[in-house]
C-alpha atoms as a PDB file:
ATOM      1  CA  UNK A   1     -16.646   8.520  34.556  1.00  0.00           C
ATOM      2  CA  UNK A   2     -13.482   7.274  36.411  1.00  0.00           C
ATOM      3  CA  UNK A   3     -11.843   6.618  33.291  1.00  0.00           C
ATOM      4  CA  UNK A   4     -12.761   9.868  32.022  1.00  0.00           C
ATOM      5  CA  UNK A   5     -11.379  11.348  34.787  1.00  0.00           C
ATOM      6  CA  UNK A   6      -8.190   9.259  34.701  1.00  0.00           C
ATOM      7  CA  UNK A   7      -7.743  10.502  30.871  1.00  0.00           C
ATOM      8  CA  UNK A   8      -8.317  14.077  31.649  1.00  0.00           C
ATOM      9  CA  UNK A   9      -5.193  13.902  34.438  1.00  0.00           C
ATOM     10  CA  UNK A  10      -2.784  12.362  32.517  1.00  0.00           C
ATOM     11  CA  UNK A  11      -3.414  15.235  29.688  1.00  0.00           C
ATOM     12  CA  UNK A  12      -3.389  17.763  32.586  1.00  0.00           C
ATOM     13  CA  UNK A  13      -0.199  16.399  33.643  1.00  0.00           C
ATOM     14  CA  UNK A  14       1.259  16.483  37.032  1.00  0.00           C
ATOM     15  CA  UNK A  15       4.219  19.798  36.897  1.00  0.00           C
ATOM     16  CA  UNK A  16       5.856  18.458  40.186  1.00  0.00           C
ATOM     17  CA  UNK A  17       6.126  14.725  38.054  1.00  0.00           C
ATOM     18  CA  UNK A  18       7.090  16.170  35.198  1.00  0.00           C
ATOM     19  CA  UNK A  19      10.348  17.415  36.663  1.00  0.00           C
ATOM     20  CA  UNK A  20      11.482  13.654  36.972  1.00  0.00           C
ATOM     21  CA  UNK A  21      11.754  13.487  33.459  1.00  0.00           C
ATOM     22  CA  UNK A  22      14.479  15.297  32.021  1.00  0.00           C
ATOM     23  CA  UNK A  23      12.712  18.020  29.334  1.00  0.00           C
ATOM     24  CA  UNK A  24      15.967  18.413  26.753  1.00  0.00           C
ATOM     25  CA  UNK A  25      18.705  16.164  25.994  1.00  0.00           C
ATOM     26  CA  UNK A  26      19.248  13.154  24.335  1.00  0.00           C
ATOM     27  CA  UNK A  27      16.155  11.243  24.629  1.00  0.00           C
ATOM     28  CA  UNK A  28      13.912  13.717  24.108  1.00  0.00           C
ATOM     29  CA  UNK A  29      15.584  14.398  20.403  1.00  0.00           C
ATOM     30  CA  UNK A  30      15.695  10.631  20.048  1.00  0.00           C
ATOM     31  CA  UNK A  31      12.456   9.711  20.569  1.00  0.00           C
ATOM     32  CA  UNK A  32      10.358  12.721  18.623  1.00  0.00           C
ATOM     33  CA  UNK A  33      13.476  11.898  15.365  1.00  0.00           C
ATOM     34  CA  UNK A  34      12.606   8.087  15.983  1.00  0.00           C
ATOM     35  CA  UNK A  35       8.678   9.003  15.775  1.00  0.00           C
ATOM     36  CA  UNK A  36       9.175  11.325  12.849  1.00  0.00           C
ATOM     37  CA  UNK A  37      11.315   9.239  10.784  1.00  0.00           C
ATOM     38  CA  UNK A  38       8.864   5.853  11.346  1.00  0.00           C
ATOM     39  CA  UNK A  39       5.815   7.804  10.943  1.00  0.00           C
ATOM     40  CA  UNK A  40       7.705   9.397   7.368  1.00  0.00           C
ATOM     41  CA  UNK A  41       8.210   5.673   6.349  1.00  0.00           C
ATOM     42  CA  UNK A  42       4.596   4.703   7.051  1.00  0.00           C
ATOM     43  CA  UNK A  43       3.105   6.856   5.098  1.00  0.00           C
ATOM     44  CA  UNK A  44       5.040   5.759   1.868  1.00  0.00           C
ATOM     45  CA  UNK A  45       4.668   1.942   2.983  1.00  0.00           C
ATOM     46  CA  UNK A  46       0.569   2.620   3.225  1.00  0.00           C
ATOM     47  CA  UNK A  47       0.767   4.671   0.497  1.00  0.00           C
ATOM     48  CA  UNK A  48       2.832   1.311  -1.915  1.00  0.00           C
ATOM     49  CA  UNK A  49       0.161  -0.793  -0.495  1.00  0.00           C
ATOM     50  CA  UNK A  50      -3.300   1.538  -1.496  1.00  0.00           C
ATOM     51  CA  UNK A  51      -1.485   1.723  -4.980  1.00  0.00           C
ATOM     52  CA  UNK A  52      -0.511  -1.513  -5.942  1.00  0.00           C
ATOM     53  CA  UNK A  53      -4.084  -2.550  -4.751  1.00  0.00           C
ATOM     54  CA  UNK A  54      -5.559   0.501  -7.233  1.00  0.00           C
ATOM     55  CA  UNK A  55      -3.178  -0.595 -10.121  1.00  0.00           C
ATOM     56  CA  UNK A  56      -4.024  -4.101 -10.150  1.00  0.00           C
ATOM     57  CA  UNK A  57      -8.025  -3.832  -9.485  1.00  0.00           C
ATOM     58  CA  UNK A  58      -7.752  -1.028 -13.091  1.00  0.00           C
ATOM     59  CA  UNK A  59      -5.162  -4.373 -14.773  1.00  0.00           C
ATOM     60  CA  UNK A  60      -7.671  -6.713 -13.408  1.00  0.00           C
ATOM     61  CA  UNK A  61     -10.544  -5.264 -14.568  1.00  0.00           C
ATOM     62  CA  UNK A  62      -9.461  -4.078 -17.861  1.00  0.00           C
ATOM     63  CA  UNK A  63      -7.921  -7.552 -18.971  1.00  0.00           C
ATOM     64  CA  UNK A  64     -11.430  -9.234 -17.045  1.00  0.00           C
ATOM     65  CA  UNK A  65     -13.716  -7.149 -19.576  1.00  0.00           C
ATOM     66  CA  UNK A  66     -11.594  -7.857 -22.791  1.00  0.00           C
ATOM     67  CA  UNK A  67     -10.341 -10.934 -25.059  1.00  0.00           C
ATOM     68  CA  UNK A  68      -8.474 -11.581 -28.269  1.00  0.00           C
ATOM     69  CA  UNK A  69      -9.069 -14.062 -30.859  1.00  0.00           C
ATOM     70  CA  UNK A  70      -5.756 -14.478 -33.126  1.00  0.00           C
ATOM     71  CA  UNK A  71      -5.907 -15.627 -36.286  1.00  0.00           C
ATOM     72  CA  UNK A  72      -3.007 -17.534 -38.106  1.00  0.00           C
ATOM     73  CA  UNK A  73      -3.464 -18.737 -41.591  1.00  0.00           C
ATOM     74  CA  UNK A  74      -2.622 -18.282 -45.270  1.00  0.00           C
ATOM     75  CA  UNK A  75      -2.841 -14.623 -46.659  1.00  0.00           C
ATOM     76  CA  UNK A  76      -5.883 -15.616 -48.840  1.00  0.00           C
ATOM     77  CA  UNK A  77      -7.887 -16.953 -46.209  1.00  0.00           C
ATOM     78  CA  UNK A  78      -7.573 -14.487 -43.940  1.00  0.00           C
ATOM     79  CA  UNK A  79     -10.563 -12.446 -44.426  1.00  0.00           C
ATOM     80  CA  UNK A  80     -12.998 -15.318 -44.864  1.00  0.00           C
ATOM     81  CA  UNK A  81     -11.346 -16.486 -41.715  1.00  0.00           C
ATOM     82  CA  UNK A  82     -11.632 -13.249 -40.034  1.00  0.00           C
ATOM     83  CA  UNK A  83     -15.576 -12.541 -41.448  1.00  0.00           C
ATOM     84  CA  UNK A  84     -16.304 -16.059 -39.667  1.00  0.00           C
ATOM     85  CA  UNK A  85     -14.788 -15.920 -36.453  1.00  0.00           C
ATOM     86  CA  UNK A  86     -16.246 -12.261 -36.338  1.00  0.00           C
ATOM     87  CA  UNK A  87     -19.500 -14.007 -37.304  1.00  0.00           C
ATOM     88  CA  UNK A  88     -19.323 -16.414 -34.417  1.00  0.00           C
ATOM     89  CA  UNK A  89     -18.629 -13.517 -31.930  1.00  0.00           C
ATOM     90  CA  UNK A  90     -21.798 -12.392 -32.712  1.00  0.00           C
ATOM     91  CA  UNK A  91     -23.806 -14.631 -31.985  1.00  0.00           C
ATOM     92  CA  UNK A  92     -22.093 -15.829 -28.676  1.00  0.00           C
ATOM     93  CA  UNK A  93     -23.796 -15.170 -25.767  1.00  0.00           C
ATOM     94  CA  UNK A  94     -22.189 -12.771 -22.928  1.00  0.00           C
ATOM     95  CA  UNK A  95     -20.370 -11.362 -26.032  1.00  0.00           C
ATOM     96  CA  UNK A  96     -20.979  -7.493 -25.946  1.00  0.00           C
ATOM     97  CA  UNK A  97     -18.845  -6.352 -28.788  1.00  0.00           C
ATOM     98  CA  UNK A  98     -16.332  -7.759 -31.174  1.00  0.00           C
ATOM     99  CA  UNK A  99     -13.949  -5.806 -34.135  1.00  0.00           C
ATOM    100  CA  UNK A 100     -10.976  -6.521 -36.445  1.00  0.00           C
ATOM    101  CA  UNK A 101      -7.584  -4.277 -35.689  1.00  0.00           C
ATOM    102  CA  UNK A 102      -6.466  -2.894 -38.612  1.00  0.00           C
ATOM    103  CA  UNK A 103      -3.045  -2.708 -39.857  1.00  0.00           C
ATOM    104  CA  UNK A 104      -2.182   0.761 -37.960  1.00  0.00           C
ATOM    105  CA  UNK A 105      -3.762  -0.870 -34.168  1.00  0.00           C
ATOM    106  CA  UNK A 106      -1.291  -3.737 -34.904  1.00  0.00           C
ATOM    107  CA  UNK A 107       1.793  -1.953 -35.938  1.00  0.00           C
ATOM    108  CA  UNK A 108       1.053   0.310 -32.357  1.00  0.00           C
ATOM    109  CA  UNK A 109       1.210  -2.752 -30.547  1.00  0.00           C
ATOM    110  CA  UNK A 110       4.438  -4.368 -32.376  1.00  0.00           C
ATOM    111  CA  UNK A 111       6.422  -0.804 -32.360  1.00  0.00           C
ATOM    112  CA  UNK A 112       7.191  -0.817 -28.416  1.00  0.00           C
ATOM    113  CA  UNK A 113       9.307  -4.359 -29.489  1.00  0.00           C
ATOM    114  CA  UNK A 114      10.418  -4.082 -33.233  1.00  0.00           C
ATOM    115  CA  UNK A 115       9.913   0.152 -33.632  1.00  0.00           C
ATOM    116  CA  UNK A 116       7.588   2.302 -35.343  1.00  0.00           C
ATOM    117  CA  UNK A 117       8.805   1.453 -39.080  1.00  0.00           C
ATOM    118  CA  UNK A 118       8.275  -2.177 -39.238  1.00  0.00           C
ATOM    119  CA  UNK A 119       6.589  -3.740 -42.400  1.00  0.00           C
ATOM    120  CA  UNK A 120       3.998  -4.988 -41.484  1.00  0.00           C
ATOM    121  CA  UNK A 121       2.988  -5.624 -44.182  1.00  0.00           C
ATOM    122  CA  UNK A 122       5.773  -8.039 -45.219  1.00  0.00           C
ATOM    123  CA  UNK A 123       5.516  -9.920 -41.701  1.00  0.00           C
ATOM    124  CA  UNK A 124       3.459 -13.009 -41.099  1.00  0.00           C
ATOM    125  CA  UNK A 125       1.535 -11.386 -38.708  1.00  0.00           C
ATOM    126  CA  UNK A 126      -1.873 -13.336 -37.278  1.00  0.00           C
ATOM    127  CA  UNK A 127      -4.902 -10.789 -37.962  1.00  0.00           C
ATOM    128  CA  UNK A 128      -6.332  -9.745 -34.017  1.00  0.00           C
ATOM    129  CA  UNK A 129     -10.162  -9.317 -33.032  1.00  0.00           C
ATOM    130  CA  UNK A 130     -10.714  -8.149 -29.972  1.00  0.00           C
ATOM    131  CA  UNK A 131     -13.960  -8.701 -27.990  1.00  0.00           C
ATOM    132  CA  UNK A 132     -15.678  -6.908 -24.910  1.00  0.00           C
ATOM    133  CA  UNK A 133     -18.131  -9.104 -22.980  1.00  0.00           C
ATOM    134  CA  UNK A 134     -21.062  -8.590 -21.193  1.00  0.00           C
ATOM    135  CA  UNK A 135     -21.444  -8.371 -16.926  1.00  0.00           C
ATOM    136  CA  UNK A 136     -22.547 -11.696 -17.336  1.00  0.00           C
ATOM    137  CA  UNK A 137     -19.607 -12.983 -19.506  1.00  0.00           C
ATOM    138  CA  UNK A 138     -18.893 -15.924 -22.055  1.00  0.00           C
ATOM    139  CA  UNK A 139     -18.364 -19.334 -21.091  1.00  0.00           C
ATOM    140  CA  UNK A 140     -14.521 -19.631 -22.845  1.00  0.00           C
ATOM    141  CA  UNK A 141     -14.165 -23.336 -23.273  1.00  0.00           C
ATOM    142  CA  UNK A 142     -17.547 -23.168 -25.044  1.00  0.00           C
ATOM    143  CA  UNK A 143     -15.902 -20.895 -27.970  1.00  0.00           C
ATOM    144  CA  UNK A 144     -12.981 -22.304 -28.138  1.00  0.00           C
ATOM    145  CA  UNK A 145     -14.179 -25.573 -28.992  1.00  0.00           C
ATOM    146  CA  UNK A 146     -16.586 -23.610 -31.469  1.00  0.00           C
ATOM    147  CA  UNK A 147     -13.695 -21.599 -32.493  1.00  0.00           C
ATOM    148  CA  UNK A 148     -11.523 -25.143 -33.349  1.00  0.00           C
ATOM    149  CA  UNK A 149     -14.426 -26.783 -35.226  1.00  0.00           C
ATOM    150  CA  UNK A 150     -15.620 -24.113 -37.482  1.00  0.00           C
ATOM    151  CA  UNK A 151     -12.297 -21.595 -37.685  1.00  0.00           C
ATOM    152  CA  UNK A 152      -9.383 -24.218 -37.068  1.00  0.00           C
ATOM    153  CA  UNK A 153      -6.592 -20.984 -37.661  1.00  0.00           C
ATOM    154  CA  UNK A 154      -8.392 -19.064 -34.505  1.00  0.00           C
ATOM    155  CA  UNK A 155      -7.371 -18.862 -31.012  1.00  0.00           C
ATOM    156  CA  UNK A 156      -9.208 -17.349 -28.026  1.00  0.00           C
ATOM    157  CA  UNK A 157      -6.809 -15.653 -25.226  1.00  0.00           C
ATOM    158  CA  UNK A 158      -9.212 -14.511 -22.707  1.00  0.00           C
ATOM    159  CA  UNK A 159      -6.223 -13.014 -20.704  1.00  0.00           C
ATOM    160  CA  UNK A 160      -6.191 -15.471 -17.529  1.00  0.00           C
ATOM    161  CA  UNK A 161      -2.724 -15.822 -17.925  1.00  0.00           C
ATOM    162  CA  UNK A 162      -2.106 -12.249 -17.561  1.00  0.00           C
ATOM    163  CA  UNK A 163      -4.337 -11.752 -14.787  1.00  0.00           C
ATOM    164  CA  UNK A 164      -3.472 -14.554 -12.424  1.00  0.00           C
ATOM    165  CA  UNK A 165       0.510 -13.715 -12.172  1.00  0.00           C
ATOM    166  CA  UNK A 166      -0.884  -9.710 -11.613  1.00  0.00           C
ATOM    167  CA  UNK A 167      -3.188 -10.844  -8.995  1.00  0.00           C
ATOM    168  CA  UNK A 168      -0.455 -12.485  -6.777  1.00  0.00           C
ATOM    169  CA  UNK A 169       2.354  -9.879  -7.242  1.00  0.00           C
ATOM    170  CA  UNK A 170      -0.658  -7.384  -5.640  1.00  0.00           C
ATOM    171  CA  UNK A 171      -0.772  -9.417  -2.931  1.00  0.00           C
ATOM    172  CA  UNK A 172       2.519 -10.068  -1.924  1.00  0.00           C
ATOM    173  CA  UNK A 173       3.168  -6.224  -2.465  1.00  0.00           C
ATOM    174  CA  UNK A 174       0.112  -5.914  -0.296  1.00  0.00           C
ATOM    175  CA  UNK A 175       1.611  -8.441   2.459  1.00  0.00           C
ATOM    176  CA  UNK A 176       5.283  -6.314   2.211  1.00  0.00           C
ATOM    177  CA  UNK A 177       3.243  -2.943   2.395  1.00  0.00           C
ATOM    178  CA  UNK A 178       1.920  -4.702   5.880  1.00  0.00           C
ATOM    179  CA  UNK A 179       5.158  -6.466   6.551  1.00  0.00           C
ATOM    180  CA  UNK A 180       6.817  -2.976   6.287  1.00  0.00           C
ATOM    181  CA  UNK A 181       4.547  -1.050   9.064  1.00  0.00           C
ATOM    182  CA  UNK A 182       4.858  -4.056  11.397  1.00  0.00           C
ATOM    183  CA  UNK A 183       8.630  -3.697  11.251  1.00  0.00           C
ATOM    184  CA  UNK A 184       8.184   0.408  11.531  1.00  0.00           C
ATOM    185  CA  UNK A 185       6.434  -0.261  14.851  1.00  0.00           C
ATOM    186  CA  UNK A 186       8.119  -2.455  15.921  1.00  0.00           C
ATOM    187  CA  UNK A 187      11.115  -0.586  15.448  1.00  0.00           C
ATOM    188  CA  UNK A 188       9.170   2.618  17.036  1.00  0.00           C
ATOM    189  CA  UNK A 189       8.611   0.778  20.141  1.00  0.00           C
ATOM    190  CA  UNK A 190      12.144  -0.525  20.710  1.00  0.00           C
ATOM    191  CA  UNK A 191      13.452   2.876  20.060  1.00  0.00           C
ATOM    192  CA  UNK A 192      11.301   4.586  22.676  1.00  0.00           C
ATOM    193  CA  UNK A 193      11.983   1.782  25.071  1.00  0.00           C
ATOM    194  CA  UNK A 194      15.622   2.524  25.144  1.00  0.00           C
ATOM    195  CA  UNK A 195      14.729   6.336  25.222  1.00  0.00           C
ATOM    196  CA  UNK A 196      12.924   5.551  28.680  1.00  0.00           C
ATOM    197  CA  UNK A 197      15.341   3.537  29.623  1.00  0.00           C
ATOM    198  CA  UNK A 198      17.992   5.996  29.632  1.00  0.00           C
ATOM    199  CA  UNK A 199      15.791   8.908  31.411  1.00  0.00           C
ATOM    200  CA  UNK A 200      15.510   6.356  33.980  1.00  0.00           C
ATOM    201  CA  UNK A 201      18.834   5.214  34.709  1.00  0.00           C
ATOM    202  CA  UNK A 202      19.673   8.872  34.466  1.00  0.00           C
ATOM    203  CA  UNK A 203      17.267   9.965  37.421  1.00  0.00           C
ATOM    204  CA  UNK A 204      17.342   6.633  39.441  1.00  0.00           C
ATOM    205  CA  UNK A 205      18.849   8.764  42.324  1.00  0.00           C
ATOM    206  CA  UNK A 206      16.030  11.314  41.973  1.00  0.00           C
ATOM    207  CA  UNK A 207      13.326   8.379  41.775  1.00  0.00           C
ATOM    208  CA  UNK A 208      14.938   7.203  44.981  1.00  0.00           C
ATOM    209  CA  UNK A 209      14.221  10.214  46.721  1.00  0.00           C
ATOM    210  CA  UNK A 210      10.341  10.615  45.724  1.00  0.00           C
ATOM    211  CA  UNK A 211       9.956   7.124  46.964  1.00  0.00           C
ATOM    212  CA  UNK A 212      11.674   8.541  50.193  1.00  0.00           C
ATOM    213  CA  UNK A 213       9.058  10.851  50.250  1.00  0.00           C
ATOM    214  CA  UNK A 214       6.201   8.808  49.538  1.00  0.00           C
ATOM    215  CA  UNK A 215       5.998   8.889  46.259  1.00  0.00           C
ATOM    216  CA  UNK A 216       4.322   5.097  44.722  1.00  0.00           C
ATOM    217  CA  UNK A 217       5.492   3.523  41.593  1.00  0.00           C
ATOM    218  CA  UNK A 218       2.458   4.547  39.576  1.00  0.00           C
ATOM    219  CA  UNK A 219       2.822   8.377  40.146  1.00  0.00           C
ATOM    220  CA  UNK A 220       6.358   8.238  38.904  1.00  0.00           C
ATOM    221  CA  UNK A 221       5.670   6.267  36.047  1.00  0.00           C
ATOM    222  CA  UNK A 222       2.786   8.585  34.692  1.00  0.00           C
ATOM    223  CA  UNK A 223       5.365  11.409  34.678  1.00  0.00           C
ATOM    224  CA  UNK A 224       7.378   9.456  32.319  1.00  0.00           C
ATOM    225  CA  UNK A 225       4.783   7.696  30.076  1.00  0.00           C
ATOM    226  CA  UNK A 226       3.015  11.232  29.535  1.00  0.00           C
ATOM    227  CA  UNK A 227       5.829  12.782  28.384  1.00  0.00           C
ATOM    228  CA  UNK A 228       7.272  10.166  26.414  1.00  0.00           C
ATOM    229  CA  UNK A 229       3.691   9.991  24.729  1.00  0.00           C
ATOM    230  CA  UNK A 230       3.698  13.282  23.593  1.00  0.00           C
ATOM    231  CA  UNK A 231       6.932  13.681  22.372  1.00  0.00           C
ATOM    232  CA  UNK A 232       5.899  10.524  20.252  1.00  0.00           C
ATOM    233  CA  UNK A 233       2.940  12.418  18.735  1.00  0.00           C
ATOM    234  CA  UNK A 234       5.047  15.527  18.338  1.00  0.00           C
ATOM    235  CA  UNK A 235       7.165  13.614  16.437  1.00  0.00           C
ATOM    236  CA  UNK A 236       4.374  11.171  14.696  1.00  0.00           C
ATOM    237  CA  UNK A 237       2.301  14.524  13.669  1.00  0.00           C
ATOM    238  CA  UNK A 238       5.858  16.097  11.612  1.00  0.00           C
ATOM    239  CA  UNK A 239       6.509  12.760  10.338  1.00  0.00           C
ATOM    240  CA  UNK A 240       2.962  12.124   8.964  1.00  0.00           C
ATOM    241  CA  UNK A 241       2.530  15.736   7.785  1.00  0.00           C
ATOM    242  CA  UNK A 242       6.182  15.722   5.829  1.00  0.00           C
ATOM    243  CA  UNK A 243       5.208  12.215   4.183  1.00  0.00           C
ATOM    244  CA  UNK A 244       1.803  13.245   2.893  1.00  0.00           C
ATOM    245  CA  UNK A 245       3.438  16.684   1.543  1.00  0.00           C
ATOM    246  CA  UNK A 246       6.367  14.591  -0.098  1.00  0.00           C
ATOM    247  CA  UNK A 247       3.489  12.206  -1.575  1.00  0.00           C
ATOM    248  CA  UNK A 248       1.245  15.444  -2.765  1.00  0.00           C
ATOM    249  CA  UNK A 249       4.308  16.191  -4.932  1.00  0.00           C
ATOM    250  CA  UNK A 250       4.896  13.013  -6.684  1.00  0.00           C
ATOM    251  CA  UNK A 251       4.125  12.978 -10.468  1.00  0.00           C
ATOM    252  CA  UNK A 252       0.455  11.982 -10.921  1.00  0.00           C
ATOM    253  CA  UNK A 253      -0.905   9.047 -12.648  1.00  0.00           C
ATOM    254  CA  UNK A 254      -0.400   8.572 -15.896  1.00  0.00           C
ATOM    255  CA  UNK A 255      -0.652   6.071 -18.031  1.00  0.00           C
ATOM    256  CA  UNK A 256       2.886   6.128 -19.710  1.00  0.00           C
ATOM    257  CA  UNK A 257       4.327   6.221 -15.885  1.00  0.00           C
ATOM    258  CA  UNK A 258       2.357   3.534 -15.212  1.00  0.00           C
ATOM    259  CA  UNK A 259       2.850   2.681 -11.051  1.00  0.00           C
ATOM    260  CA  UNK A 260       5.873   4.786 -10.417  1.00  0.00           C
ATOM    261  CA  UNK A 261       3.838   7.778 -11.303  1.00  0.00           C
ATOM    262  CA  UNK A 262       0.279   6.234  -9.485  1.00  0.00           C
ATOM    263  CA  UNK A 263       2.237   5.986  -5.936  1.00  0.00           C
ATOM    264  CA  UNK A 264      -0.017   8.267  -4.174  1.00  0.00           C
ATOM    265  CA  UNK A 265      -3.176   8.383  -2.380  1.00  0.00           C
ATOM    266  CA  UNK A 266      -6.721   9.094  -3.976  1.00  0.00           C
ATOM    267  CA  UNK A 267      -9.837  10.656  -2.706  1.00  0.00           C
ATOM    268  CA  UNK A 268     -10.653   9.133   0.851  1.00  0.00           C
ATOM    269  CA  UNK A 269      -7.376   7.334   0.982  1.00  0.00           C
ATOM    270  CA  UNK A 270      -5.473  10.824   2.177  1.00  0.00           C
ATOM    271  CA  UNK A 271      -7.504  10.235   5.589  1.00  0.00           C
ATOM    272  CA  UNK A 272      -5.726   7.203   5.866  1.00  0.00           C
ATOM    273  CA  UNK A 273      -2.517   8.462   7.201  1.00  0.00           C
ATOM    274  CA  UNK A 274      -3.983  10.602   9.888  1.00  0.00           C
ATOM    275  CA  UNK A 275      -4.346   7.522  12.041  1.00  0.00           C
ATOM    276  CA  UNK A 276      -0.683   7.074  12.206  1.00  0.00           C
ATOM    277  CA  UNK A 277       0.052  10.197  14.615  1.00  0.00           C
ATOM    278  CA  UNK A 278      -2.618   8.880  17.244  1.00  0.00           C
ATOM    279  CA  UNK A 279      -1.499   4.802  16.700  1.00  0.00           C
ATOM    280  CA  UNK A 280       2.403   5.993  17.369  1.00  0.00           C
ATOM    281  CA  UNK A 281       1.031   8.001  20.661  1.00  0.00           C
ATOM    282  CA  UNK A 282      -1.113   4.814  21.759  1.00  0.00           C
ATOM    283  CA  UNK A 283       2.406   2.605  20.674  1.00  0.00           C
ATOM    284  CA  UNK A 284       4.908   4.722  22.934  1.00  0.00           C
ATOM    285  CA  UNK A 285       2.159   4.565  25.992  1.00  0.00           C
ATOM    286  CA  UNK A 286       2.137   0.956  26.184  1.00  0.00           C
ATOM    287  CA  UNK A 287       6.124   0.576  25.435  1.00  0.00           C
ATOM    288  CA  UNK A 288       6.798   3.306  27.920  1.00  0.00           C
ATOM    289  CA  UNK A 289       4.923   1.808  30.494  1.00  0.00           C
ATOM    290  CA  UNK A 290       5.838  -1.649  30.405  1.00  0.00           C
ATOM    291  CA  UNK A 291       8.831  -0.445  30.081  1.00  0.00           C
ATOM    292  CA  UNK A 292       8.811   1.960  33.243  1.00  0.00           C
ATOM    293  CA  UNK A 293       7.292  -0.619  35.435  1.00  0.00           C
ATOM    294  CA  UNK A 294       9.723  -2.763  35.086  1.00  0.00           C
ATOM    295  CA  UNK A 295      12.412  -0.659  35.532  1.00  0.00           C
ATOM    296  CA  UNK A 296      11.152   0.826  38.839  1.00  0.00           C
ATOM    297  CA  UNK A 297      10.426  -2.422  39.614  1.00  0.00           C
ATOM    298  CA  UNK A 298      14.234  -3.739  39.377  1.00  0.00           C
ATOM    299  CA  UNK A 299      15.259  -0.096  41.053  1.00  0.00           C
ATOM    300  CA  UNK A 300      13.579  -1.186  43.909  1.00  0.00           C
END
């Protein structure tokens, strides 16, 4: 209950404290632009790190479900080469599906590097299967070896290699999305810190004259950590609101855009940045007191 009660007075607020701490002027602008502009930034840096952890669990999985067997050998032995290996695919276990491209599937994929006219025909190019396996999967080194003894022209890319490099860059654009709000609060603390520094060394000869009167170090410092709280939510709440409104705009997903055009929250995710207003005001109470304390301290 005492903590309750504590809670419910510094909301209240204390109007004869309040006057210690100048209501306009510098600091006050600074601190609510400095809580604004932070909170703006940590909305994009959570948003970066919710995508890039969406985009590379949809890679992940869509390269973890699929395979390709390439076959390279002479023009007339390509179909009995491709009826066997399709043949083996068949009856491998954890296999779910397997199917020849045809020639249009593989001039698709060769047009984004040689254009949409290219001969195929006239190229050497290796005839593709592609497979889909089963929740359970295929044991890989099994059917390659299968693959090498029965089909010597076929070769089984299972994707690893693609998956592996995707999987780290998430995570290290996970660990900068993190990186980033560290530094943003960081940054929001030592920006507020100075802001109470100044409205202290600006009223040092009015703190000097409630301490005349009686006043202790802990009344004084309320006044200021209240205030400079709430201008730091002020600020937090425009900041937060202006970065999910500037996300709600951005193009939406698509799968030409790729992750330019998937930076953005989805579903749940836009519940996310409503923590930031209340983290900023819990940031600039801690900073402003420690801050205070000392100060009053070394005015003494």
């Amino acid at each position: 209950m005492d903590q309750v009660a504590r809670v419910l007075q510094f909301l209240a607020g204390d109007p004869q404290a309040d006057r210690v701490v100048p209501p306009t002027g510098f600091t006050v602008r600074l601190t609510i632009f400095t809580a604004a502009a932070m909170a703006f930034l940590a909305v994009f840096a959570l948003a970066l790190s919710l995508a890039t952890g969406r985009l590379a669990d949809r890679w992940s999985d869509a390269l973890a479900r699929t395979a390709t067997v390439r076959i390279s050998t002479a023009p007339g032995q390509l179909q009995a080469q491709t009826d066997a290996v399709l043949e083996i695919l068949r009856t491998t276990p954890g296999v779910a599906d397997a199917r020849a491209l045809d020639i249009e599937e593989q001039r698709a994929l060769l047009a984004p590097w040689l254009g949409p006219d290219v001969p195929i025909d006239d190229l050497p190019v290796p005839q593709l299967v592609e497979l889909t396996e089963t929740e359970d999967g295929f044991d890989a080194e099994a059917l390659r070896l299968r693959l090498s003894a029965e089909t010597p022209g076929a070769v089984l890319d299972d994707h690893t290699r693609w998956r592996r490099p995707l999987v780290r860059a998430a995570q290290r654009l996970r660990m900068l999305g993190l990186l980033s709000m560290l530094l943003i609060a960081l940054t929001t603390a030592a920006m507020i810190t100075l802001a109470a520094q100044s409205a202290l060394a600006a009223n040092a000869r009015v703190i000097q004259v409630l301490r005349l009167v009686g006043a202790r170090d802990t009344y004084i410092a309320r006044a200021f950590v209240r205030r400079f709280t709430g201008r730091a939510l002020i600020g937090a709440v425009g900041g937060t609101v202006l970065g999910m409104l500037a996300i709600a705009f951005l193009p939406s997903a698509s799968s030409a855009g790729g992750f330019l055009t998937g930076l953005g929250f989805s579903g749940a995710q836009w519940l996310w940045p409503l923590i930031l207003p209340p983290l900023v005001a819990v940031l600039a109470f801690w900073s402003t007191r420690a801050t205070v304390l000392r100060m009053l301290k070394e005015l003494t």
